[in-house]
C-alpha atoms as a PDB file:
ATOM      1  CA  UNK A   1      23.115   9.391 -27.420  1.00  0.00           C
ATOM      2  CA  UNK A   2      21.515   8.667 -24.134  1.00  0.00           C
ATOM      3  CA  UNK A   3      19.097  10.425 -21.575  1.00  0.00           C
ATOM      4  CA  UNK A   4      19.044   8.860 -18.523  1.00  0.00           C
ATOM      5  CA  UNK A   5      15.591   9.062 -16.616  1.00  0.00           C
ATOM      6  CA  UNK A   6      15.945  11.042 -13.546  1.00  0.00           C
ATOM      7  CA  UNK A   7      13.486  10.168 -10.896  1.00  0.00           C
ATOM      8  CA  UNK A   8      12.113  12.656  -8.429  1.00  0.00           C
ATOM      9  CA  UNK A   9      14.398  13.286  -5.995  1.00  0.00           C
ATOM     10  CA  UNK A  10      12.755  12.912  -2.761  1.00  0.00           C
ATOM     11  CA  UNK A  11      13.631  16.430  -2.073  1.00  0.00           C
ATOM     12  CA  UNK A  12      10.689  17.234  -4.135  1.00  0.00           C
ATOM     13  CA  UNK A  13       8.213  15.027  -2.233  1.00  0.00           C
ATOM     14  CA  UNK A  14       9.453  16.930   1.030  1.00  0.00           C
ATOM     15  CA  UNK A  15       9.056  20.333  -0.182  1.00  0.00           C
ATOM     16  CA  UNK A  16       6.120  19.626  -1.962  1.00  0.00           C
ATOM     17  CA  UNK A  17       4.498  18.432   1.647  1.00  0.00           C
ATOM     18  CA  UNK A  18       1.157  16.714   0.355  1.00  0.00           C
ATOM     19  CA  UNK A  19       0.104  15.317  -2.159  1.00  0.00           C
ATOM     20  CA  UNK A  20      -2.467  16.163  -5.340  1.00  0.00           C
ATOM     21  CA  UNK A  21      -6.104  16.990  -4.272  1.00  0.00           C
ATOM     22  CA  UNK A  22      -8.402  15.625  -6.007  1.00  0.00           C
ATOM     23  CA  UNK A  23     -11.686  18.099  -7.735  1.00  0.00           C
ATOM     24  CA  UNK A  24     -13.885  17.171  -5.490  1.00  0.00           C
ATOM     25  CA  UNK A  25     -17.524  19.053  -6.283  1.00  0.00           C
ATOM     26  CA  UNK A  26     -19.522  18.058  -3.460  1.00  0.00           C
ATOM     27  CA  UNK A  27     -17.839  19.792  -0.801  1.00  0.00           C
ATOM     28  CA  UNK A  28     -17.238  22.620  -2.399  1.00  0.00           C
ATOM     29  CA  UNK A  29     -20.567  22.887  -3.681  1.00  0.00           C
ATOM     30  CA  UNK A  30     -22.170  22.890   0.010  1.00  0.00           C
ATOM     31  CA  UNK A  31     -19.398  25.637   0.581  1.00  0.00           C
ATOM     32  CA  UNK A  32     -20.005  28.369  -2.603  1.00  0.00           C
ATOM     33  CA  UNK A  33     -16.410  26.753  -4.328  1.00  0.00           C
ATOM     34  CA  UNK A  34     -15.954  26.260  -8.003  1.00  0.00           C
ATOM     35  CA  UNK A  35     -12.939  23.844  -8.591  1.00  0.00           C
ATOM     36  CA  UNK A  36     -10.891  24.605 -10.977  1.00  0.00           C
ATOM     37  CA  UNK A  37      -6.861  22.850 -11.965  1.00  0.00           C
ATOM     38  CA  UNK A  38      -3.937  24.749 -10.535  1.00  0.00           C
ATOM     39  CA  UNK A  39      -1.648  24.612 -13.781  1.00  0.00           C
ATOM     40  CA  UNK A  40      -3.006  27.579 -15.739  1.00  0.00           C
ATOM     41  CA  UNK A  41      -3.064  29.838 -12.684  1.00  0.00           C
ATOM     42  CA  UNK A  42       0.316  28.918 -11.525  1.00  0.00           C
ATOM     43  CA  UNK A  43       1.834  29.480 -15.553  1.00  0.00           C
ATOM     44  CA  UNK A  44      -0.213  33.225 -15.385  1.00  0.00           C
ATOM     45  CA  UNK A  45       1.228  33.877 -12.232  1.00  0.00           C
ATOM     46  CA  UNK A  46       4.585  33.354 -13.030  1.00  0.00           C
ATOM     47  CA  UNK A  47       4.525  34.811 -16.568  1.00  0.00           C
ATOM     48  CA  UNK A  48       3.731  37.982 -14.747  1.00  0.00           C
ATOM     49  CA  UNK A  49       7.064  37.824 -12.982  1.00  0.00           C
ATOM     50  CA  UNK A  50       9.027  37.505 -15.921  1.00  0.00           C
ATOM     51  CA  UNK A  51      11.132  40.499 -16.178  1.00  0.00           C
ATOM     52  CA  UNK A  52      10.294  43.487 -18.767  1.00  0.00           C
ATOM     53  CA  UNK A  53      12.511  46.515 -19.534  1.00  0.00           C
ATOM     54  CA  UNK A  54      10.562  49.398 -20.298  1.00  0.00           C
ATOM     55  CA  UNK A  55       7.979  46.662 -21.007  1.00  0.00           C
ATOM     56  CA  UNK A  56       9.903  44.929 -23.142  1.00  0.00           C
ATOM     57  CA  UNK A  57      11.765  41.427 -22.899  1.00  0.00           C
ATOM     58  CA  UNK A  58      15.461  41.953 -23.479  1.00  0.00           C
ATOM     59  CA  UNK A  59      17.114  38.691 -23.608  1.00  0.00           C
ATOM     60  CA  UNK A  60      21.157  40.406 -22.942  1.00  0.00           C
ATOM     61  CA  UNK A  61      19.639  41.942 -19.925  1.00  0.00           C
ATOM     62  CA  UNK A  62      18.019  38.869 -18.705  1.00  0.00           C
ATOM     63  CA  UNK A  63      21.403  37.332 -18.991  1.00  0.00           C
ATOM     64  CA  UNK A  64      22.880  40.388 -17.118  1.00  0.00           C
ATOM     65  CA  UNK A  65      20.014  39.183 -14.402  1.00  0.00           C
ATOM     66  CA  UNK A  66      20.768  35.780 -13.997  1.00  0.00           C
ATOM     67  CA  UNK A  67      24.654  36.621 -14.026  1.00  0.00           C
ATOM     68  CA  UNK A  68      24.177  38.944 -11.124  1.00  0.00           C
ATOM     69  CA  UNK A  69      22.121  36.646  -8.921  1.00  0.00           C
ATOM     70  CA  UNK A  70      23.891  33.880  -9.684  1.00  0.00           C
ATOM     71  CA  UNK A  71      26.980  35.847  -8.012  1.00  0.00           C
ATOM     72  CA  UNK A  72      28.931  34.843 -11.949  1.00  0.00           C
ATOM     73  CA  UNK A  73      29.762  38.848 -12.049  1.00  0.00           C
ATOM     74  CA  UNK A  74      30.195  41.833 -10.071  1.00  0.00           C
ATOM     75  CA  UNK A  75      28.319  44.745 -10.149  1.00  0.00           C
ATOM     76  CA  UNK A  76      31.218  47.001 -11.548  1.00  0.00           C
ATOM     77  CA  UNK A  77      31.554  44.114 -14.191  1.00  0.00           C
ATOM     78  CA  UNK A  78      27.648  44.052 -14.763  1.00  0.00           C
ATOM     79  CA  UNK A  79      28.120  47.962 -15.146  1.00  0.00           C
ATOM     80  CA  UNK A  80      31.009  47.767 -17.570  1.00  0.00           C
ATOM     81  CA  UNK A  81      28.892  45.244 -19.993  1.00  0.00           C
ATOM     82  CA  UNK A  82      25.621  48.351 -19.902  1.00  0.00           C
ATOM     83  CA  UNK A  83      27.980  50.888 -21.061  1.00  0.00           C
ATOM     84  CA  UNK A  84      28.839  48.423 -24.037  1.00  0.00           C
ATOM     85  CA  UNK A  85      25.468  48.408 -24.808  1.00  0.00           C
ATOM     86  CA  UNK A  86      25.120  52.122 -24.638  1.00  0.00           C
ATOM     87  CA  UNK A  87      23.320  52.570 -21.249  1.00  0.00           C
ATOM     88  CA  UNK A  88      24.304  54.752 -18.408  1.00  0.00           C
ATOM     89  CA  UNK A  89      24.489  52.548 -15.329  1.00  0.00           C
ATOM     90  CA  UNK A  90      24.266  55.620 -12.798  1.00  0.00           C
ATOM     91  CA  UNK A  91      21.228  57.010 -14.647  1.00  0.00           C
ATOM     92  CA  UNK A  92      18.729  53.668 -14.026  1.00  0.00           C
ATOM     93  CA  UNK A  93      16.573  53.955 -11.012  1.00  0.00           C
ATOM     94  CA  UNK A  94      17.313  52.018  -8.141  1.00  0.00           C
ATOM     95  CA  UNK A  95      13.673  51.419  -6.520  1.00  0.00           C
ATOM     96  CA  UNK A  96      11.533  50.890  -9.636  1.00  0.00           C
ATOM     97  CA  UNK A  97       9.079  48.398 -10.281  1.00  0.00           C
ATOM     98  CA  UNK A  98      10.394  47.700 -13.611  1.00  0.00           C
ATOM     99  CA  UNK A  99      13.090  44.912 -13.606  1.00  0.00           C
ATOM    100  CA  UNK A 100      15.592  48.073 -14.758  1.00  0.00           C
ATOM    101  CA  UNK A 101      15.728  48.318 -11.330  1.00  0.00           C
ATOM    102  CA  UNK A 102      17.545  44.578 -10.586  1.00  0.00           C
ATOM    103  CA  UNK A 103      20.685  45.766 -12.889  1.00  0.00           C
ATOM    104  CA  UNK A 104      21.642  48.468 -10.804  1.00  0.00           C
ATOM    105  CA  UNK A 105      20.149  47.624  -7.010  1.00  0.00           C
ATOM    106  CA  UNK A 106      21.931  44.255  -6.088  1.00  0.00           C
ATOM    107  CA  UNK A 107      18.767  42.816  -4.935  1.00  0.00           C
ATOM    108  CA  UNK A 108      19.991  39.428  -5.343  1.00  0.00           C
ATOM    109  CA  UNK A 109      16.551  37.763  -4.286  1.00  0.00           C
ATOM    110  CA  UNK A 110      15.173  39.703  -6.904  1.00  0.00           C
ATOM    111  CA  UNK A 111      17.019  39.147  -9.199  1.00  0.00           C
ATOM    112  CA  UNK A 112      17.041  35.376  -8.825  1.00  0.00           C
ATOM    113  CA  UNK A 113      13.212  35.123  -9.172  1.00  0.00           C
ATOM    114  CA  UNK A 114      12.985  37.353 -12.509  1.00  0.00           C
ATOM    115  CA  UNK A 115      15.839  35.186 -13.804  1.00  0.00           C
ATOM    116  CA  UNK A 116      13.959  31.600 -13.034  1.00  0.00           C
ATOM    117  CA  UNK A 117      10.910  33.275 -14.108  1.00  0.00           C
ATOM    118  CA  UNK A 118      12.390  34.219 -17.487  1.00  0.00           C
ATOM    119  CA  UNK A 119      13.311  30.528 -17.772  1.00  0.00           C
ATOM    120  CA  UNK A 120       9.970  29.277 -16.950  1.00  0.00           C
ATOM    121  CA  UNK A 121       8.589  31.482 -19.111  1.00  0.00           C
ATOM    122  CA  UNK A 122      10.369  30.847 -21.781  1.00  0.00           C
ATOM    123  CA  UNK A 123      10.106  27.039 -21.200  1.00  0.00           C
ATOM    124  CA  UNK A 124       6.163  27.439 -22.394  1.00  0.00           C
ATOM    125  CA  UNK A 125       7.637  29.838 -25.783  1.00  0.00           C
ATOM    126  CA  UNK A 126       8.215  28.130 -28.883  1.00  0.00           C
ATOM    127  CA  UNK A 127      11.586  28.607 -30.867  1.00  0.00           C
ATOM    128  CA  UNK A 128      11.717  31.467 -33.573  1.00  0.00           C
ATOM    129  CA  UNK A 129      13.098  29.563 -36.640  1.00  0.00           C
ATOM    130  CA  UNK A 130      15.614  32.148 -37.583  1.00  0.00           C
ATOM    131  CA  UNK A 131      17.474  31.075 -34.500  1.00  0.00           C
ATOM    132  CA  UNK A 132      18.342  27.926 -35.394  1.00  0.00           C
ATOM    133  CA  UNK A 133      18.872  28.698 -39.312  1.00  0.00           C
ATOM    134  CA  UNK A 134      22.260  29.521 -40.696  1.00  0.00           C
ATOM    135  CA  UNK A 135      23.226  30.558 -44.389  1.00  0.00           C
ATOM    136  CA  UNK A 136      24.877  27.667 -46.438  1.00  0.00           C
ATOM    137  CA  UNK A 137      25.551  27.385 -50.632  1.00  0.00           C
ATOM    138  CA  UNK A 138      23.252  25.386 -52.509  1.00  0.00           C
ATOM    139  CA  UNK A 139      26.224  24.094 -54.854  1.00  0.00           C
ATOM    140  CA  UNK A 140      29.647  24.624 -55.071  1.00  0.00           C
ATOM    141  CA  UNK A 141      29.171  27.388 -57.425  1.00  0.00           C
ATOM    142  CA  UNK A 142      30.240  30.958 -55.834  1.00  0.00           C
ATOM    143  CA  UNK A 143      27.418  32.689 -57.511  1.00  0.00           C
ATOM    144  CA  UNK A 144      24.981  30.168 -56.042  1.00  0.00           C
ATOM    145  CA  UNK A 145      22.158  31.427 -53.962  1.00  0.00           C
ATOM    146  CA  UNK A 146      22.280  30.520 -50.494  1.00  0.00           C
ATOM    147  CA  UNK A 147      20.061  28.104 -48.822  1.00  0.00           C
ATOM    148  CA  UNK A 148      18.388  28.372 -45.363  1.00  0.00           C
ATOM    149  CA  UNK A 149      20.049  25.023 -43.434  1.00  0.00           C
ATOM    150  CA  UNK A 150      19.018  23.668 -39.767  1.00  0.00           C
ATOM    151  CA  UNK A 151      22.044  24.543 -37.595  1.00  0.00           C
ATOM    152  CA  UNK A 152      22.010  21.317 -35.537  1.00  0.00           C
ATOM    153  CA  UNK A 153      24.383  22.521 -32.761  1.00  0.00           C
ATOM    154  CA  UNK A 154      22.455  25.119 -32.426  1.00  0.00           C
ATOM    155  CA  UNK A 155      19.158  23.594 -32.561  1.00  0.00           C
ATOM    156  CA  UNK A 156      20.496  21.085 -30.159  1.00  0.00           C
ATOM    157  CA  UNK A 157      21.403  23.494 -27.249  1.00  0.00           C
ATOM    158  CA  UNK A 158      18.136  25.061 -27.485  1.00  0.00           C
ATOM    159  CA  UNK A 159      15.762  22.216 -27.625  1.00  0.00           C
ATOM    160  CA  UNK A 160      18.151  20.923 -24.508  1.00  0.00           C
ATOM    161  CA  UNK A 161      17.652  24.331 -22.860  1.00  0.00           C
ATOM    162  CA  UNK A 162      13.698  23.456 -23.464  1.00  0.00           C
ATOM    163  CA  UNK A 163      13.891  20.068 -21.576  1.00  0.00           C
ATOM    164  CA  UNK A 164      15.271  21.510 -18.831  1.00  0.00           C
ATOM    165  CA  UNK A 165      13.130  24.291 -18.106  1.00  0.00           C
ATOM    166  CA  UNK A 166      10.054  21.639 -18.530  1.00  0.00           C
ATOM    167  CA  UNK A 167      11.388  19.575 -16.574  1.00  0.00           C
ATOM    168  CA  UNK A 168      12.180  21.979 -13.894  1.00  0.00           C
ATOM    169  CA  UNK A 169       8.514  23.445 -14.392  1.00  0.00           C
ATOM    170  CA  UNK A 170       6.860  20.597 -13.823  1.00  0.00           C
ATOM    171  CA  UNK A 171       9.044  19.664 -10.615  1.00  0.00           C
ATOM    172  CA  UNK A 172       8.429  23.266  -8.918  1.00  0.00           C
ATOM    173  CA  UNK A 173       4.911  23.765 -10.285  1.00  0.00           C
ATOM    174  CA  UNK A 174       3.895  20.767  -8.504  1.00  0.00           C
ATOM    175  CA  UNK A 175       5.405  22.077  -5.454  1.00  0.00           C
ATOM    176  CA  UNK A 176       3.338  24.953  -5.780  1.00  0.00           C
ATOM    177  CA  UNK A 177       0.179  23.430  -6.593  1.00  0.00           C
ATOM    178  CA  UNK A 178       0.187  20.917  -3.668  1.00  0.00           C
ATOM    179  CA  UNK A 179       0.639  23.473  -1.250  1.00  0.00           C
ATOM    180  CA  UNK A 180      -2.016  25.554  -2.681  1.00  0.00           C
ATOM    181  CA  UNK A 181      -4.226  22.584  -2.977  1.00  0.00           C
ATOM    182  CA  UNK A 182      -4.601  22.111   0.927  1.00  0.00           C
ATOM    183  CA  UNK A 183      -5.491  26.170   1.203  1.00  0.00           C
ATOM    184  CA  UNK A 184      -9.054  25.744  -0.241  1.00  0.00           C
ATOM    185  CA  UNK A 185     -11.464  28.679  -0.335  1.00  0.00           C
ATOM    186  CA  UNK A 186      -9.428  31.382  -1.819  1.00  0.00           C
ATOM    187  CA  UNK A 187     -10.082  33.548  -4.756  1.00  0.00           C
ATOM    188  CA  UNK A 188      -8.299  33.959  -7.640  1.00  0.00           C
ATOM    189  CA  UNK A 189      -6.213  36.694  -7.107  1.00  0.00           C
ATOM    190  CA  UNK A 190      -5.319  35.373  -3.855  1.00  0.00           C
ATOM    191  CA  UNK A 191      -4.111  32.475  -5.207  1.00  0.00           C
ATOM    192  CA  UNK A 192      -1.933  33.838  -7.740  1.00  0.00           C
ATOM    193  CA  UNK A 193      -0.389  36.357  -5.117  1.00  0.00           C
ATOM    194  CA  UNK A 194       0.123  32.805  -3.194  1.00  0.00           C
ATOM    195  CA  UNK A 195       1.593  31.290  -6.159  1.00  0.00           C
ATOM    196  CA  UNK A 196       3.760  34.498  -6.917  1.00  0.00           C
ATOM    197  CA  UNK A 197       4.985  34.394  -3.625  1.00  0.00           C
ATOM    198  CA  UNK A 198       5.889  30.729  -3.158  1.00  0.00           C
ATOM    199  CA  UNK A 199       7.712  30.920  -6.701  1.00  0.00           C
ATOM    200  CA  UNK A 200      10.100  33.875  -5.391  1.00  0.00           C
ATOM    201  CA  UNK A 201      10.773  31.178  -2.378  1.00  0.00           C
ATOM    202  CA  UNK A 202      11.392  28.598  -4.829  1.00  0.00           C
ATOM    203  CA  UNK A 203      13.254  30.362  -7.344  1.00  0.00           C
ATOM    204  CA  UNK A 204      17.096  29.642  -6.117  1.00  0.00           C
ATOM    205  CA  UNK A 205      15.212  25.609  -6.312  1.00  0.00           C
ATOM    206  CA  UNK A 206      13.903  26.397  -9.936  1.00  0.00           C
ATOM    207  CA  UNK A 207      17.748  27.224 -10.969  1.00  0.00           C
ATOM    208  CA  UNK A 208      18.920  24.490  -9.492  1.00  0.00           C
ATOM    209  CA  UNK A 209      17.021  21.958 -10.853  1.00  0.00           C
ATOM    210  CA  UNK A 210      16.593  23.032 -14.458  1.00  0.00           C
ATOM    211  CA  UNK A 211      20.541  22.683 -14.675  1.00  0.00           C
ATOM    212  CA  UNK A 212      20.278  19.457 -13.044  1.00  0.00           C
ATOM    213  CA  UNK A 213      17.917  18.676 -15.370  1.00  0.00           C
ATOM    214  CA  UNK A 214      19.403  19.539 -18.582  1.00  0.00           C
ATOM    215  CA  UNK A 215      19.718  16.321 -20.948  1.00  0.00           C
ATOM    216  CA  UNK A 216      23.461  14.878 -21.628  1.00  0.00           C
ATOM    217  CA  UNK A 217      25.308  16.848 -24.495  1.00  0.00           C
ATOM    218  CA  UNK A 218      25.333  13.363 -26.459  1.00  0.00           C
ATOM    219  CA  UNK A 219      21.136  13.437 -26.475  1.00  0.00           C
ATOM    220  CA  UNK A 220      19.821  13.275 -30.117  1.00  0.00           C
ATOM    221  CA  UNK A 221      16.880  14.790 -31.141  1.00  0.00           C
ATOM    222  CA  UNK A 222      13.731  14.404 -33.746  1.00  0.00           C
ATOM    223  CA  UNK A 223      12.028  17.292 -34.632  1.00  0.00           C
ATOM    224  CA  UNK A 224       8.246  16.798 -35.794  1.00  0.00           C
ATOM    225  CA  UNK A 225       7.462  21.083 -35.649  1.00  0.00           C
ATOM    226  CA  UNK A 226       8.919  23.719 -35.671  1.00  0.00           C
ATOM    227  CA  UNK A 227       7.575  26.926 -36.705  1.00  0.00           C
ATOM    228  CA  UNK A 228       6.379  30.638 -35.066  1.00  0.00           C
ATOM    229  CA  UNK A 229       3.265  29.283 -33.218  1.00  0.00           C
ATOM    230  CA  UNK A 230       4.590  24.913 -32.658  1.00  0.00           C
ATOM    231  CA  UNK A 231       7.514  23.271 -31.332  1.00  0.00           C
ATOM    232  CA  UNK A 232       7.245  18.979 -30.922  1.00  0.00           C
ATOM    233  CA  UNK A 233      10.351  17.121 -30.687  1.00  0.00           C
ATOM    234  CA  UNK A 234      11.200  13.917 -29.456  1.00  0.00           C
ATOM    235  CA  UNK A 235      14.323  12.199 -27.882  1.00  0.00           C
ATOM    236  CA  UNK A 236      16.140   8.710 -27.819  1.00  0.00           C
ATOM    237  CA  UNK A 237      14.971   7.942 -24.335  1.00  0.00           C
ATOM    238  CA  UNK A 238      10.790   8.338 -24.138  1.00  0.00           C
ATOM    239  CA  UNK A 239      10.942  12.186 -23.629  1.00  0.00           C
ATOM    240  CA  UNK A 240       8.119  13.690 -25.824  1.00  0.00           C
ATOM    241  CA  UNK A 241       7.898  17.636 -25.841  1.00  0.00           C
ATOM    242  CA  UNK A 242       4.805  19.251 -27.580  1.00  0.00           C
ATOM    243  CA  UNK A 243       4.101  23.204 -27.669  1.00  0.00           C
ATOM    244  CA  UNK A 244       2.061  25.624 -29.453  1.00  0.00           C
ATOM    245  CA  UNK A 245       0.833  29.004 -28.409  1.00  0.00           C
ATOM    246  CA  UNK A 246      -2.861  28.014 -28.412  1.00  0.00           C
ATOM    247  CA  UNK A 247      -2.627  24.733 -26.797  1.00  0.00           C
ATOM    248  CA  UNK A 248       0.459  25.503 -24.504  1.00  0.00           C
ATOM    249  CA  UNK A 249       2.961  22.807 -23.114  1.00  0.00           C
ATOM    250  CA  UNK A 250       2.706  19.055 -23.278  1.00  0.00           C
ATOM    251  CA  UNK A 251       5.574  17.064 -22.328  1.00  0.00           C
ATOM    252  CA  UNK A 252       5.565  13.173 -22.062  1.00  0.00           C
ATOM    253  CA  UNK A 253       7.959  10.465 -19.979  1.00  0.00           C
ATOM    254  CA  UNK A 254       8.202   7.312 -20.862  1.00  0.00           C
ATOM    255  CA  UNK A 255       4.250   7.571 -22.203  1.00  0.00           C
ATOM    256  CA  UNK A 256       3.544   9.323 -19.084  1.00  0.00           C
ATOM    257  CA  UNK A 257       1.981  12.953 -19.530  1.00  0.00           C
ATOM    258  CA  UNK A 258       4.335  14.945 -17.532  1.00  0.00           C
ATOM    259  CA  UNK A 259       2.840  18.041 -17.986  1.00  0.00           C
ATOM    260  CA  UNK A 260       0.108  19.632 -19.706  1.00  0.00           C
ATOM    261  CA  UNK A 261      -3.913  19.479 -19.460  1.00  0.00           C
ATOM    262  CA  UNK A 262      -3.407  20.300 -15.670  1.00  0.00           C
ATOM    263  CA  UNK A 263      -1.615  17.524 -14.989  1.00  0.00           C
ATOM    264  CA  UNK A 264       1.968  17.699 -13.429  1.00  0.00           C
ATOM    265  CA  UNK A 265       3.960  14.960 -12.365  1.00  0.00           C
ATOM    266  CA  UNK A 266       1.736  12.490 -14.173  1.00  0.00           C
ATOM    267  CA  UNK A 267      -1.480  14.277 -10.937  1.00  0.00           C
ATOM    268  CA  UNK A 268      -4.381  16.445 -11.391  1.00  0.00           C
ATOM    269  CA  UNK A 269      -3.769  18.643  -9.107  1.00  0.00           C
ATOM    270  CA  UNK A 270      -7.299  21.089  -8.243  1.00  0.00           C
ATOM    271  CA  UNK A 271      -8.084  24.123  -6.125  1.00  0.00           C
ATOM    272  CA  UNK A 272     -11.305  25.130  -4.726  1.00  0.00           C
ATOM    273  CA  UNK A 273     -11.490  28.431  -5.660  1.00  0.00           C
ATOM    274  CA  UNK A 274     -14.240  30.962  -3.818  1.00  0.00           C
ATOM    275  CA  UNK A 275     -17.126  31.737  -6.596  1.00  0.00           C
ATOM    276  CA  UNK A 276     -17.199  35.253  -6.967  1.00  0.00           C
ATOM    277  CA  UNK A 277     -20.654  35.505  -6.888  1.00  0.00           C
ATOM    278  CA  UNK A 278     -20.854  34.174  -3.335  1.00  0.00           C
ATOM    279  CA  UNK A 279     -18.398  36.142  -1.565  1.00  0.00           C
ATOM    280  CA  UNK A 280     -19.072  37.442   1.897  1.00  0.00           C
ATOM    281  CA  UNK A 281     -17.979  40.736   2.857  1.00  0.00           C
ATOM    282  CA  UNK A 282     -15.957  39.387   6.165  1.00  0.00           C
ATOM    283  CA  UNK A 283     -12.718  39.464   4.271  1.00  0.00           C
ATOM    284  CA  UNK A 284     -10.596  35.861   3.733  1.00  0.00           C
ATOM    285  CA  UNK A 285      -7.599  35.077   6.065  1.00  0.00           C
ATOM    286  CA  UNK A 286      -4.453  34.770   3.882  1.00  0.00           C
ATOM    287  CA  UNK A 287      -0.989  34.009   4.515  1.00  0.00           C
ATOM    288  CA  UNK A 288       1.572  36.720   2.733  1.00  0.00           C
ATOM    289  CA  UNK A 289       4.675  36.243   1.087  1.00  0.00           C
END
């Protein structure tokens, strides 16, 4: 089973339009700066756009999401499948801030970026166990207890799903970062509304690429961890894919960290970020998204 290596298409270099800038302290010392890596602000900024239904994550309805946007389903049809799962498609508000809103509002835009920010989000999530476990007799005997088995189709199609959207997250991330690189000067929560902003622009991209990026069905797979708070696997071609909720996402090509520790791309990529503590009250020029 084979992955081929995909190299960056130059697509990526073009949108990206500069490269990584390097943490330079000396400049940004004379000018009240802290640097600090892009990587964890960008991953905060678009875990916020991740959609929530009455603040919770409902995986059908993200489907329903990405369906929509993705122009896979009408909005009658979308309807149809809410009053299978009990809700009232006339009785969901149209203009709320909630992503209840995207079912019912055929804001396409919208509903793109909540459905490429449920992917990248759920690219840095590790696997529960239970869905890739199925049921299976420990002998032949019918009163037998069952045993807990690795489905491996299963467990394939997911950890495929999780190359992709690392893949892709690493591709537009970098995008992101490079462009917010060469805005120096900014504070925090200007950044992230920058980083918010160029992720909605990007989103149709993300889509795009994470499918284009999704390993051949034939791939085969070693799995070092898997449990509630890890996931490490490995494949047949040099891809190495390392996650854990207190460490977060560390994926390796070919020996070459891909992402994780603020790299991306195999670049550090740093901003200069405005120390708090310095701030003048003439308020900072920013472009909006």
């Amino acid at each position: 089973m084979n992955i081929k290596h995909l190299a960056l298409p130059a697509v990526i270099l073009v949108l990206a339009g500069c490269g990584p800038q390097g943490v330079s302290t000396s400049p940004a010392a004379t000018r009240g700066w802290v640097s600090v890596p892009a990587l964890p602000l960008i991953q905060d900024a678009v875990r916020d756009l991740s959609p929530t239904f009455n603040g919770k994550r409902i995986p059908v309805l993200i489907s329903q999401l990405c369906a929509l946007g993705a122009g896979q389903v009408s909005q009658q049809q979308a309807d149809a499948k809410l009053t299978q799962l009990g809700i009232d498609a006339k009785a969901l508000s149209r203009d709320g801030k909630d992503a209840i809103a995207l079912l019912v509002n055929g804001d396409r835009a919208g509903q793109l970026t909540a459905c490429a920010a449920a992917q990248a989000t759920a690219g840095l999530t590790p696997l529960n166990p239970g869905d890739v476990m199925r049921s299976q007799p420990a002998s032949a005997d019918k009163n037998a207890k069952a045993e807990q088995v690795v489905d491996q189709a299963v467990l394939g199609r997911l950890l495929s799903q999780k190359v992709g959207q690392a893949r892709a997250n690493a591709d537009i991330f970098a995008i992101i970062a490079a462009r917010l690189s060469a805005t120096p000067g900014l504070t925090e929560e200007q950044y992230r509304s920058q980083a918010q902003g160029m992720f909605r622009e990007l989103a149709p991209d993300y889509l795009r690429r994470m499918n284009q990026l999704l390993p051949p069905e034939d791939t085969r797979y070693t799995l070092l961890k898997l449990d509630y708070s890890q996931l490490a696997f490995t494949t047949d071609t040099g891809l190495r894919y390392e996650l854990s909720t207190s460490d977060g996402l560390m994926l390796m090509n070919n020996g070459q960290l891909w992402y994780g520790k603020g790299q991306l791309l195999g670049a550090d990529y740093g901003l200069h970020m405005v120390d708090l503590a310095k701030i003048s009250k003439s308020p900072l020029a920013v472009k909006k998204y």
